[in-house]
PDB file of N, CA and C in Angstrom:
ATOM      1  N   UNK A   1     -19.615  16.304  -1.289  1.00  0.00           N
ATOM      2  CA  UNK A   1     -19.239  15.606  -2.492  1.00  0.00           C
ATOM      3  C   UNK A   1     -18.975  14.152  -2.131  1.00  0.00           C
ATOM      4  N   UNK A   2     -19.354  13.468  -3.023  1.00  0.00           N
ATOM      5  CA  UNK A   2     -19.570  11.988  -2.503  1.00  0.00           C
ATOM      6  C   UNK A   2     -18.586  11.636  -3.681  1.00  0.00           C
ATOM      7  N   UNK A   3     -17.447  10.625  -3.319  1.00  0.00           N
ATOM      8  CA  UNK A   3     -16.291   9.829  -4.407  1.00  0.00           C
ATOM      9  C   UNK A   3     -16.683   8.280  -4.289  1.00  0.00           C
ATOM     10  N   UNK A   4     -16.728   7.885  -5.356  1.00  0.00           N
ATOM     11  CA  UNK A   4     -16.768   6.446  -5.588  1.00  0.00           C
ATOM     12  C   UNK A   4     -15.884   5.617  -5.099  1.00  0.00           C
ATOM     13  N   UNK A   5     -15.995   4.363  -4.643  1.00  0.00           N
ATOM     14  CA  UNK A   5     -14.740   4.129  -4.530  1.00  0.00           C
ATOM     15  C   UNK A   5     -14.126   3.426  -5.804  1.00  0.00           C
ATOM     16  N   UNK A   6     -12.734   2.899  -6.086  1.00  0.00           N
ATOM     17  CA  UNK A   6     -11.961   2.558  -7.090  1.00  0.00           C
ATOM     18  C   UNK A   6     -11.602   0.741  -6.531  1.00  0.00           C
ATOM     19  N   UNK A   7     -12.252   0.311  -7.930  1.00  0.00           N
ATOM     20  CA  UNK A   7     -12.469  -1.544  -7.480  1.00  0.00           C
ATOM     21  C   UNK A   7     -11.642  -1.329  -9.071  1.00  0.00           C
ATOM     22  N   UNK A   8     -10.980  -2.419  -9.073  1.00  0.00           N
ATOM     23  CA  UNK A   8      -9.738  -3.254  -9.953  1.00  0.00           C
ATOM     24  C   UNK A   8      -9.428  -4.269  -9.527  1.00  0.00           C
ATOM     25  N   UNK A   9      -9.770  -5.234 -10.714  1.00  0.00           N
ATOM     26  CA  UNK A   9      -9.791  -6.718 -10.942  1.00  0.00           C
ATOM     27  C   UNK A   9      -8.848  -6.935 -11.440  1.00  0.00           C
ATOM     28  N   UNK A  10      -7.546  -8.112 -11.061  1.00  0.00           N
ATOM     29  CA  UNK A  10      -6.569  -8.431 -11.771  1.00  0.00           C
ATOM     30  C   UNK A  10      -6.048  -9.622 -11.681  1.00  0.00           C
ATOM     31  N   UNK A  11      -6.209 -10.770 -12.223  1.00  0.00           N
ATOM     32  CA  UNK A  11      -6.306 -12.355 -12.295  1.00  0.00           C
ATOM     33  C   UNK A  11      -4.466 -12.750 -12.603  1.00  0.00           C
ATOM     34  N   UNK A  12      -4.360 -13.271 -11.187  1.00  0.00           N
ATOM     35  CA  UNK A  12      -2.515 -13.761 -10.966  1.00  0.00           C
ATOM     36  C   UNK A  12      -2.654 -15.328 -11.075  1.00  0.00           C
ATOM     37  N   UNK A  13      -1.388 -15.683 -11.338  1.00  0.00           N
ATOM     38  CA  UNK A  13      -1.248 -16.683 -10.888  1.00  0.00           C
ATOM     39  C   UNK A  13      -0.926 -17.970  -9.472  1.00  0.00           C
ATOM     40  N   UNK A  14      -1.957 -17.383  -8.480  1.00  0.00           N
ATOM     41  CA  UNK A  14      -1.383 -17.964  -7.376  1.00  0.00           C
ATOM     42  C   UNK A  14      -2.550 -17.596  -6.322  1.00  0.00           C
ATOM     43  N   UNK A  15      -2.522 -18.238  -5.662  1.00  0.00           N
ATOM     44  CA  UNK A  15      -3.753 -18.963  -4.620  1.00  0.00           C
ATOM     45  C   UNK A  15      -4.100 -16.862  -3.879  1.00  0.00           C
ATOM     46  N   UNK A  16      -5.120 -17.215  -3.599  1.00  0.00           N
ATOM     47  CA  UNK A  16      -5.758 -15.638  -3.014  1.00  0.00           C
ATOM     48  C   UNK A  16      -4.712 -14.950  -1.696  1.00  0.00           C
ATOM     49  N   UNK A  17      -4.808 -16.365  -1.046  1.00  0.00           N
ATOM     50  CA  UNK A  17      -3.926 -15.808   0.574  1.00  0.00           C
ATOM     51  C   UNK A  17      -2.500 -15.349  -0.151  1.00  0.00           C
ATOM     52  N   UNK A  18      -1.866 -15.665  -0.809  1.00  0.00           N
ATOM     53  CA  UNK A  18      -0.469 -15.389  -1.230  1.00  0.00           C
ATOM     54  C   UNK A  18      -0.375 -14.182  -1.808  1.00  0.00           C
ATOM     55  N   UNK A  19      -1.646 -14.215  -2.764  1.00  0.00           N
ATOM     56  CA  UNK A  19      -1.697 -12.885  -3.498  1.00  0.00           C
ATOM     57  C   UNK A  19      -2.032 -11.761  -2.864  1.00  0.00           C
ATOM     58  N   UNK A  20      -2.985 -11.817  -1.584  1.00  0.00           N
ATOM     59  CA  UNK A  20      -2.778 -10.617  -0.415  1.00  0.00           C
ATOM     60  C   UNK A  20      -1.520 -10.576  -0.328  1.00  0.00           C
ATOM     61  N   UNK A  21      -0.972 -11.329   0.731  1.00  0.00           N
ATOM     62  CA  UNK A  21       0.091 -11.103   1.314  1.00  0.00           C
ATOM     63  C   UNK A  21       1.342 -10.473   0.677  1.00  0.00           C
ATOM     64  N   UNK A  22       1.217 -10.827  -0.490  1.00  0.00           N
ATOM     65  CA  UNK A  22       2.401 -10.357  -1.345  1.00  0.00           C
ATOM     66  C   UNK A  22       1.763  -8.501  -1.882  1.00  0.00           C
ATOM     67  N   UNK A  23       0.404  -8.324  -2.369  1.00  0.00           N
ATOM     68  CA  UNK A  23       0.142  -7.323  -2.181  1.00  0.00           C
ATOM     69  C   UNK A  23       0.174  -6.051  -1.140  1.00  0.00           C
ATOM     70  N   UNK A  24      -0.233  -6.501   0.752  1.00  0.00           N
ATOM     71  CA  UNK A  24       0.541  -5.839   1.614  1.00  0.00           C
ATOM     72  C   UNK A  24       1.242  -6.179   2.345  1.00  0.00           C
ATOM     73  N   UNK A  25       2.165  -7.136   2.153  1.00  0.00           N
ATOM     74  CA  UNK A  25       3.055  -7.418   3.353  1.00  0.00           C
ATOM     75  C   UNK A  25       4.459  -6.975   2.657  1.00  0.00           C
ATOM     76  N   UNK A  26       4.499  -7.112   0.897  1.00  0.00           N
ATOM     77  CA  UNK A  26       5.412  -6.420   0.005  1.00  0.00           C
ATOM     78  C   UNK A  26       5.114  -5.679  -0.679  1.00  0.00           C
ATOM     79  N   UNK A  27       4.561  -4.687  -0.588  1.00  0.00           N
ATOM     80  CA  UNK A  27       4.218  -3.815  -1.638  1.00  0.00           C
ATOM     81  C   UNK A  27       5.170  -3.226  -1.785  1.00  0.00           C
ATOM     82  N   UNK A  28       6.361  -2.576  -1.516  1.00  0.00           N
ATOM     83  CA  UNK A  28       7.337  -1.942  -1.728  1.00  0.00           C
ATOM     84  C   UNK A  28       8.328  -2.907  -2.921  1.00  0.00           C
ATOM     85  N   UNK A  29       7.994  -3.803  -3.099  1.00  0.00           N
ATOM     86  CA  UNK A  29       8.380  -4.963  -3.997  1.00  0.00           C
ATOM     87  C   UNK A  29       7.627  -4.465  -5.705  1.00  0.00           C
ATOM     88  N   UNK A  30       7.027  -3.986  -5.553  1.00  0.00           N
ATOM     89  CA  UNK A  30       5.535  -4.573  -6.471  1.00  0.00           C
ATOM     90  C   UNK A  30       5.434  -2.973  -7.086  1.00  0.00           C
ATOM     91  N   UNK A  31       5.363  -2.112  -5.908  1.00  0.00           N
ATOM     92  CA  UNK A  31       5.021  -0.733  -6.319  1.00  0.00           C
ATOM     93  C   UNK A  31       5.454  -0.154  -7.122  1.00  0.00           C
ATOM     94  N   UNK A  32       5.239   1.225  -8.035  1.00  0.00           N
ATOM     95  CA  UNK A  32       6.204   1.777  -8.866  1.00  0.00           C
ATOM     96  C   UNK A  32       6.689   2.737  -8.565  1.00  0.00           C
ATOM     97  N   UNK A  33       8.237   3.104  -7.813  1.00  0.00           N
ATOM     98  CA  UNK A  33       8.572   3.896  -7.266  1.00  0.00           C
ATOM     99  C   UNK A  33       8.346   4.867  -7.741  1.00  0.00           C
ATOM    100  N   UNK A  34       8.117   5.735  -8.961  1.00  0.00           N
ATOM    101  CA  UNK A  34       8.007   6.945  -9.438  1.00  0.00           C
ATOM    102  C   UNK A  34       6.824   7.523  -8.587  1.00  0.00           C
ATOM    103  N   UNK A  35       5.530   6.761  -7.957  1.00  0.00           N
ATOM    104  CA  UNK A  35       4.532   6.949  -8.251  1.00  0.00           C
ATOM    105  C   UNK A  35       4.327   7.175  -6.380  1.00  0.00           C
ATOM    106  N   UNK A  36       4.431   8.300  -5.641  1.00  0.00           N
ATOM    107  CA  UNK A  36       4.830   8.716  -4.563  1.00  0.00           C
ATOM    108  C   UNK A  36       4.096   9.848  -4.312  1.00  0.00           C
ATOM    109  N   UNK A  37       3.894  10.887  -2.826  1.00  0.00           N
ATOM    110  CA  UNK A  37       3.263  11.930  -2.813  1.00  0.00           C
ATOM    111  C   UNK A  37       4.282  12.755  -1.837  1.00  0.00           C
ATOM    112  N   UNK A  38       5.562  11.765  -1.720  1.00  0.00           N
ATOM    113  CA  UNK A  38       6.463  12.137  -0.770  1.00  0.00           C
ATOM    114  C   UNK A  38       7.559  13.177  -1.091  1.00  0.00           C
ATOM    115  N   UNK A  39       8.493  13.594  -1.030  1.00  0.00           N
ATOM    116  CA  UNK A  39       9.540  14.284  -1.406  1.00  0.00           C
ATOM    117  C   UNK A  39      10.927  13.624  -1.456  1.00  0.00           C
ATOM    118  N   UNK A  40      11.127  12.775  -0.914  1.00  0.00           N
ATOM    119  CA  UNK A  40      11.994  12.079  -1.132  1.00  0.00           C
ATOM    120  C   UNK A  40      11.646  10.404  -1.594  1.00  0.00           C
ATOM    121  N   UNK A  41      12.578   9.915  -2.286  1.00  0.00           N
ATOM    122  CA  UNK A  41      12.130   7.989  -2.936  1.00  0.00           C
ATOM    123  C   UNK A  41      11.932   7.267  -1.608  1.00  0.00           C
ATOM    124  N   UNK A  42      10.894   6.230  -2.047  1.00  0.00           N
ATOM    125  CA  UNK A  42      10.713   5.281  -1.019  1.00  0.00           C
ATOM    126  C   UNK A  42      11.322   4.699  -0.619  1.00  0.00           C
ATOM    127  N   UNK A  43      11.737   4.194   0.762  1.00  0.00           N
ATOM    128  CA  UNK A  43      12.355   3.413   1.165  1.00  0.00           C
ATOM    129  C   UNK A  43      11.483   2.366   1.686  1.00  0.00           C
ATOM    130  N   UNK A  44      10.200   2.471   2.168  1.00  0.00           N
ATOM    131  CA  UNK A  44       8.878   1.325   2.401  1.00  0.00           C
ATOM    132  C   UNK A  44       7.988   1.624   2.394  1.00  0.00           C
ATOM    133  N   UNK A  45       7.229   0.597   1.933  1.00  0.00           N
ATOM    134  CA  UNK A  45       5.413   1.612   1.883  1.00  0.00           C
ATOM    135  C   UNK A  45       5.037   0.183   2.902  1.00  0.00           C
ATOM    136  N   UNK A  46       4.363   0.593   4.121  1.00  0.00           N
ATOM    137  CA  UNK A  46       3.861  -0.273   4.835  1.00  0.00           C
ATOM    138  C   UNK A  46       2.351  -0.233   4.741  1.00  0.00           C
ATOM    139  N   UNK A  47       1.443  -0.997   5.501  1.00  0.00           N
ATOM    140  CA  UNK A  47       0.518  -1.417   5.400  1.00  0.00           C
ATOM    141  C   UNK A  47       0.239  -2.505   6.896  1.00  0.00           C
ATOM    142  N   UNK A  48      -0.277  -1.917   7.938  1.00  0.00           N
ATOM    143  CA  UNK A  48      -0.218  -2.225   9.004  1.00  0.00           C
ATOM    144  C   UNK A  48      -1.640  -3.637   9.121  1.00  0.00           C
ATOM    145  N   UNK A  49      -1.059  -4.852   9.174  1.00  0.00           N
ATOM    146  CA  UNK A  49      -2.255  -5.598   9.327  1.00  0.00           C
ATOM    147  C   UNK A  49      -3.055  -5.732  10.007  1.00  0.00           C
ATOM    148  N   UNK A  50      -4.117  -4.852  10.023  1.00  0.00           N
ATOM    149  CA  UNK A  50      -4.967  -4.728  11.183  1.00  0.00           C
ATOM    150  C   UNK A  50      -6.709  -3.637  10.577  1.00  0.00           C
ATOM    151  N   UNK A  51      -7.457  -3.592  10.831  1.00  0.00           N
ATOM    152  CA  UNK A  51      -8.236  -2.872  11.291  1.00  0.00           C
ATOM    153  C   UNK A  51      -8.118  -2.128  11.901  1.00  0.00           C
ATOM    154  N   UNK A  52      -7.916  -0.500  11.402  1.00  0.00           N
ATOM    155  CA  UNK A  52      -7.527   0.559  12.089  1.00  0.00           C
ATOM    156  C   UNK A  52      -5.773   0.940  11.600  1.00  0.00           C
ATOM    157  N   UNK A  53      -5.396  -0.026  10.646  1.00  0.00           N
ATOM    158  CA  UNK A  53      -4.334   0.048  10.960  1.00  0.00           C
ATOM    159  C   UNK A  53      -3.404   1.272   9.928  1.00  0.00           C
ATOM    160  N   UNK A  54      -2.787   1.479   9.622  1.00  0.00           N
ATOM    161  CA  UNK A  54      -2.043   2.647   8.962  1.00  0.00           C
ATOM    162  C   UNK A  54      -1.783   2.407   7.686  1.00  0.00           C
ATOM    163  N   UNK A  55      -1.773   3.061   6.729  1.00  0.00           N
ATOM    164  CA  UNK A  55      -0.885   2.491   5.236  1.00  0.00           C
ATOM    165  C   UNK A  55      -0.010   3.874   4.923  1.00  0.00           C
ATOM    166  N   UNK A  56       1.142   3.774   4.726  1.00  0.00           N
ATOM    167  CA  UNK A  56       2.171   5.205   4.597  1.00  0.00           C
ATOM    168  C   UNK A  56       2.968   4.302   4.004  1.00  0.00           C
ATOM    169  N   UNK A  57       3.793   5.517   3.410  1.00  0.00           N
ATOM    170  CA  UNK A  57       5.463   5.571   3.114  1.00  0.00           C
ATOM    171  C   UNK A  57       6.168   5.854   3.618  1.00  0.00           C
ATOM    172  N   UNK A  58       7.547   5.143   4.141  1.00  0.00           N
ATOM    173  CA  UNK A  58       8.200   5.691   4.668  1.00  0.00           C
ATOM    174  C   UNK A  58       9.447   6.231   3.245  1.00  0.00           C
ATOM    175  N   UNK A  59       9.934   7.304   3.489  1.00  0.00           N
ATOM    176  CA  UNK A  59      10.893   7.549   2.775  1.00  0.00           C
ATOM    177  C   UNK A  59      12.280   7.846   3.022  1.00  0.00           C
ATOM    178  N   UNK A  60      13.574   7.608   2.202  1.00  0.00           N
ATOM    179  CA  UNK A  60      14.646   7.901   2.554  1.00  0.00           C
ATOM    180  C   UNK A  60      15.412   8.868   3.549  1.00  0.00           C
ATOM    181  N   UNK A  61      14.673   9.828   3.445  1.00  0.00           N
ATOM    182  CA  UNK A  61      14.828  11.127   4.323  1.00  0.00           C
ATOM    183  C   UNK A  61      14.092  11.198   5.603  1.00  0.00           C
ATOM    184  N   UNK A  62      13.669   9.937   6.051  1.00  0.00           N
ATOM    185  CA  UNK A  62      13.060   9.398   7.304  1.00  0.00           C
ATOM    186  C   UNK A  62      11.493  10.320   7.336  1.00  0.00           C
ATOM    187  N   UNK A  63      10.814  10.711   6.253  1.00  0.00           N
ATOM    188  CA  UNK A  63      10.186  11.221   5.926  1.00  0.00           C
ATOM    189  C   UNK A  63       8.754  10.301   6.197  1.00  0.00           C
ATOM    190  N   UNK A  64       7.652  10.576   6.445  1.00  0.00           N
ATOM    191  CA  UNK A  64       6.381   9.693   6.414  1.00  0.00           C
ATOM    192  C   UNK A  64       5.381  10.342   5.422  1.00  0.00           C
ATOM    193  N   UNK A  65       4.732   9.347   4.604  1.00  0.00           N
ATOM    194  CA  UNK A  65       3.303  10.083   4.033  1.00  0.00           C
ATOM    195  C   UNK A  65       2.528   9.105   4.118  1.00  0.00           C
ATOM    196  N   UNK A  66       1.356   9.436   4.572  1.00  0.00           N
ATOM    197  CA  UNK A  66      -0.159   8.738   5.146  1.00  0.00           C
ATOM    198  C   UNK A  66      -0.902   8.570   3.599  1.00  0.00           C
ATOM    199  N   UNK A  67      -1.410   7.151   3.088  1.00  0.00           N
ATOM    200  CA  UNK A  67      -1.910   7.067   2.321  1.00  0.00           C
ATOM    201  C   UNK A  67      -3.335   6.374   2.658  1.00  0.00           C
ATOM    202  N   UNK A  68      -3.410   5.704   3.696  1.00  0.00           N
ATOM    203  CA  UNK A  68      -5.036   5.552   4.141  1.00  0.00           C
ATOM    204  C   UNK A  68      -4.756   5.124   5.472  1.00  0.00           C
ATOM    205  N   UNK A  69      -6.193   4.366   5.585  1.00  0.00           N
ATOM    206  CA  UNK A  69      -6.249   3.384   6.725  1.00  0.00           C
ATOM    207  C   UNK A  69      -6.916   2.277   6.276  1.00  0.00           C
ATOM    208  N   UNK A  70      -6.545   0.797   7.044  1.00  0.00           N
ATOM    209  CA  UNK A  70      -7.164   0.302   6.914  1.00  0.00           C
ATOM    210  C   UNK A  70      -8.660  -0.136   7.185  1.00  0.00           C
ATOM    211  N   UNK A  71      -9.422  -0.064   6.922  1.00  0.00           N
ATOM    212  CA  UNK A  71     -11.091  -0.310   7.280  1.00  0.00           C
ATOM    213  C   UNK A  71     -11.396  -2.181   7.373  1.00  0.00           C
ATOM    214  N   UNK A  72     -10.510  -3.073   6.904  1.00  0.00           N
ATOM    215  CA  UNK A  72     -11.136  -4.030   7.052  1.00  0.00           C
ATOM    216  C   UNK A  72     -10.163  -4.943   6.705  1.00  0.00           C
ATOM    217  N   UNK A  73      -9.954  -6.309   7.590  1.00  0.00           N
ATOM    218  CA  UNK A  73      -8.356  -7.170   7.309  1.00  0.00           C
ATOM    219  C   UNK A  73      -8.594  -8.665   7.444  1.00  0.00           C
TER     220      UNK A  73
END
C-alpha cells in the first residue's frame, strides 16, 4: 500500500528561516496539546536538527513517543 504524502501551505507573517525555526525548534509552543499518541500530556515534542534525526514526545511521565524521522534539514 502506497500513502501519499500530506503537503500544507500556510502563509505567516515572517521571513522563512524564522518560520522553520519556530516550527521545530518550538513546536511544543505552537502544538495542540490535546492532539498526542502518548498516555500522558506533553511535556516536549522535539525535533532533532539533523538528517536522520528523531521527532518524539516527550511526556510528563518521562514517557517517549516516536513520531518520525527526519529525512531532510
Amino acid at each position: 500500500m502506497s500513502i501519499a504524502p500530506i503537503r500544507r501551505e500556510i502563509v505567516v507573517g515572517t521571513g522563512q528561516a524564522r518560520a522553520f525555526e519556530v516550527f521545530t525548534a518550538d513546536m511544543t509552543s505552537w502544538w495542540p496539546s490535546a492532539h498526542h499518541i502518548g498516555s500522558a500530556p506533553i511535556k516536549e515534542i522535539v525535533i532533532e536538527p539533523r538528517a536522520g534525526g528523531r521527532w518524539f514526545t516527550l511526556h510528563e511521565d518521562g514517557t517517549e513517543t516516536s513520531t518520525g524521522v527526519v529525512t531532510g534539514w
